[in-house]
C-alpha atoms as a PDB file:
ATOM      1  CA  UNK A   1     135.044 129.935 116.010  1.00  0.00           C
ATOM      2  CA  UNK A   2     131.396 132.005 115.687  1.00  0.00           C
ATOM      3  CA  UNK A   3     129.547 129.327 115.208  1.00  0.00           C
ATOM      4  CA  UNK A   4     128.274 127.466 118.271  1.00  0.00           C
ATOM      5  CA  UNK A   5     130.042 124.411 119.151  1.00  0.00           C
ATOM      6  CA  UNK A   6     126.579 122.216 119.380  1.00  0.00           C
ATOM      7  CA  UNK A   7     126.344 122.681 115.382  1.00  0.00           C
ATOM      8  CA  UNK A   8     129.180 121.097 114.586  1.00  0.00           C
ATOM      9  CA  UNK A   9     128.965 118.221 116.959  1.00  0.00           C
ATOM     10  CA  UNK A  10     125.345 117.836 115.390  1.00  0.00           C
ATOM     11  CA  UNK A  11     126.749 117.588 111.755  1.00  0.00           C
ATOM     12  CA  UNK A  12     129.320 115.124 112.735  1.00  0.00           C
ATOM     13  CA  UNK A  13     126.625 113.344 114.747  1.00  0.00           C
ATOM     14  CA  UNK A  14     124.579 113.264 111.712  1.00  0.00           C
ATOM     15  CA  UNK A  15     127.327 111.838 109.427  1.00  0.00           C
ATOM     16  CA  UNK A  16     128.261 109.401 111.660  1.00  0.00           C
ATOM     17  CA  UNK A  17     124.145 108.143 111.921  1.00  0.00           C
ATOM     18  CA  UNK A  18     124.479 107.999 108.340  1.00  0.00           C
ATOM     19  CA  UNK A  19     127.532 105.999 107.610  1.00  0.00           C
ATOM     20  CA  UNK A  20     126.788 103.730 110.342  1.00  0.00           C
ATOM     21  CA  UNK A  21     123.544 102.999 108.745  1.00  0.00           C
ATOM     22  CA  UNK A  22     124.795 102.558 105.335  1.00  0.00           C
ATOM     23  CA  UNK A  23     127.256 100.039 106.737  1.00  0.00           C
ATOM     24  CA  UNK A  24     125.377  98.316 109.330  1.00  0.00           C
ATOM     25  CA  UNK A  25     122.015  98.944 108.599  1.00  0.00           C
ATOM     26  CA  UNK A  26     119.375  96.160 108.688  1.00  0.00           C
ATOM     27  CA  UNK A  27     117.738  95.086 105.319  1.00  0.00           C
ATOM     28  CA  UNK A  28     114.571  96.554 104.739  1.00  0.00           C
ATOM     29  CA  UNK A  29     112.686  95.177 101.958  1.00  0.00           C
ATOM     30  CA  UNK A  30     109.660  96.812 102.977  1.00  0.00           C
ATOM     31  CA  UNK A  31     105.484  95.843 102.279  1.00  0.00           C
ATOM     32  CA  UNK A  32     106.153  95.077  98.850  1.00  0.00           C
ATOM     33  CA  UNK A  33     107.193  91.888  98.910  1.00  0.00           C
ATOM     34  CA  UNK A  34     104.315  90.558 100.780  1.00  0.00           C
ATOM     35  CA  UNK A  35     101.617  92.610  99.769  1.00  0.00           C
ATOM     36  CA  UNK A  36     103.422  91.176  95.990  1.00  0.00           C
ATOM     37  CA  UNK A  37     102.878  87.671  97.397  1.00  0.00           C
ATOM     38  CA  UNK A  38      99.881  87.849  98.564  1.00  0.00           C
ATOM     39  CA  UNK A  39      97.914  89.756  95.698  1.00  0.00           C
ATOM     40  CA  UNK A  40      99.975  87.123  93.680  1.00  0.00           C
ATOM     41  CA  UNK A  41      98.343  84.709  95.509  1.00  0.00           C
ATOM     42  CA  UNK A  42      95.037  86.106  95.266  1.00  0.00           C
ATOM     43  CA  UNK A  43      95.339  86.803  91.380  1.00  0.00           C
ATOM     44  CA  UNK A  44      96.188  83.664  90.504  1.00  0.00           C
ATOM     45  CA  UNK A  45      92.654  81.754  92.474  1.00  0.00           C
ATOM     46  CA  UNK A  46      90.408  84.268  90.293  1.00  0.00           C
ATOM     47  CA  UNK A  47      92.602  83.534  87.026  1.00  0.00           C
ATOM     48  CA  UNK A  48      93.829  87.243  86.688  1.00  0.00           C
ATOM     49  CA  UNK A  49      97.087  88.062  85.152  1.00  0.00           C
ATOM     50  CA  UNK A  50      99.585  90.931  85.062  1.00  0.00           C
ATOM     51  CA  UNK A  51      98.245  93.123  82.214  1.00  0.00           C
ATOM     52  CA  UNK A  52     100.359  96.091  80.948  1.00  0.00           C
ATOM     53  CA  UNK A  53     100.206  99.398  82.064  1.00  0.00           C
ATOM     54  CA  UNK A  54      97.606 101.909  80.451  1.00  0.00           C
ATOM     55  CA  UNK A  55     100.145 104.171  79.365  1.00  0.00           C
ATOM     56  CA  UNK A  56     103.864 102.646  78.693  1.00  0.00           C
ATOM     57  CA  UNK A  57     106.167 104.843  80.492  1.00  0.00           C
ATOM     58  CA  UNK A  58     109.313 102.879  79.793  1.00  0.00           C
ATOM     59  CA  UNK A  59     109.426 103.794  76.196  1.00  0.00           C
ATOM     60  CA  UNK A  60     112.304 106.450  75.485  1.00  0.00           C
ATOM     61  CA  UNK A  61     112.053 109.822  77.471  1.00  0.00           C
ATOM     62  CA  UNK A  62     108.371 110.038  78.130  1.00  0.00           C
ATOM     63  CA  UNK A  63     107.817 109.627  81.774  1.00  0.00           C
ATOM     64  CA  UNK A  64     110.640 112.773  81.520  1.00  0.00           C
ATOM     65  CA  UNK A  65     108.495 114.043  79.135  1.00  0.00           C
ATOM     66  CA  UNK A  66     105.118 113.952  81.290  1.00  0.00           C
ATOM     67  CA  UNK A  67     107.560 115.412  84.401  1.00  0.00           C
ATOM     68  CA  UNK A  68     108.413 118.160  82.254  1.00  0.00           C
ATOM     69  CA  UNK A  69     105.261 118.980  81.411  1.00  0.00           C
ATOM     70  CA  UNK A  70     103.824 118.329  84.744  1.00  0.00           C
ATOM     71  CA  UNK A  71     106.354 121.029  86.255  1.00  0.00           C
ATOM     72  CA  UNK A  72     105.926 123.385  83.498  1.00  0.00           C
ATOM     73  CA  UNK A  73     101.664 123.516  83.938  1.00  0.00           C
ATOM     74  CA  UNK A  74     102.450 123.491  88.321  1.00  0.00           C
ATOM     75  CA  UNK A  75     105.348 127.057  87.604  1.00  0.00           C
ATOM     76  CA  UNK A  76     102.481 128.709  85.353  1.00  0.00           C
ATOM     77  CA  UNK A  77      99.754 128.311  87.751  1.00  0.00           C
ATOM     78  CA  UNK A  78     101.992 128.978  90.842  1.00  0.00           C
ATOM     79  CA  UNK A  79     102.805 131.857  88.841  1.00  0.00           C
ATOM     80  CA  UNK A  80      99.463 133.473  87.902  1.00  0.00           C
ATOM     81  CA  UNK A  81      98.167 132.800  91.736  1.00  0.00           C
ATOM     82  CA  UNK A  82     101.417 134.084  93.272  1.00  0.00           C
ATOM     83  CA  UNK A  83      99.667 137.441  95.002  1.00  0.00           C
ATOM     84  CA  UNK A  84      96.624 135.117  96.600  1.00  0.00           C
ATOM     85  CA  UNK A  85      99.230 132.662  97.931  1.00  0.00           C
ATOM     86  CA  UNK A  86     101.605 134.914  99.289  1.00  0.00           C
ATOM     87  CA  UNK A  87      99.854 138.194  99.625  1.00  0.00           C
ATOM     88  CA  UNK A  88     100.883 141.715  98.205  1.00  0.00           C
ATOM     89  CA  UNK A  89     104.469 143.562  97.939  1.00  0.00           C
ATOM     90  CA  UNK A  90     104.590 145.558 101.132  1.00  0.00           C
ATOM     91  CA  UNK A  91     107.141 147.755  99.123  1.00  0.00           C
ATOM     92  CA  UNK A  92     106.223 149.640  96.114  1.00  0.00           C
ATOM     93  CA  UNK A  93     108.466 149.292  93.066  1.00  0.00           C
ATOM     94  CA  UNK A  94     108.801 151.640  90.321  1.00  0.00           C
ATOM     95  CA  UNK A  95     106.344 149.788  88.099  1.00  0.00           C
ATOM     96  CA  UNK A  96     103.642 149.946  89.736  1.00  0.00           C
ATOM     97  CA  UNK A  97     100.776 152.441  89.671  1.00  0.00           C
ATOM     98  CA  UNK A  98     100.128 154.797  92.785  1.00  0.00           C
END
């Protein structure tokens, strides 16, 4: 065996955290449900409503859409800073100019 013996028992470790939690775990429903309740609460003294959302994105494949998009604009600017983020090619290719 190369690897180290404290790896493995870590993964199994691990594993067994995570099945015992998805078995045993307490319920946690989180803030929503009272911060829900309470604006609820609040909404209804002033006469406020739920309104829809501004922009819809339960209709077909938008929200994908907007995702999509949304990666496509992040790769292309990632992509034209790459040399100020991470700094020059210490090796120089055949491409470039001496």
């Amino acid at each position: 065996m190369k690897q180290p013996v404290w790896k493995l028992g870590f993964v199994i470790l691990l594993i067994g955290v995570i099945i015992y939690l998805g078995v045993y775990g307490p319920e946690m429903p989180g803030a929503d449900a009272q911060v829900n309740a309470i604006a609820e609460k609040y909404a209804l003294e002033v006469g406020a409503g739920e309104r829809p959302p501004l922009i819809n994105t339960d209709k077909g494949d938008l929200l994908l859409f907007l995702f999509a998009i949304g990666g496509a604009v992040a790769g292309f600017w990632i992509g034209y800073v790459w040399r100020d983020l991470f700094g020059q090619t210490k090796s120089p290719n055949k491409l470039s100019k001496p």
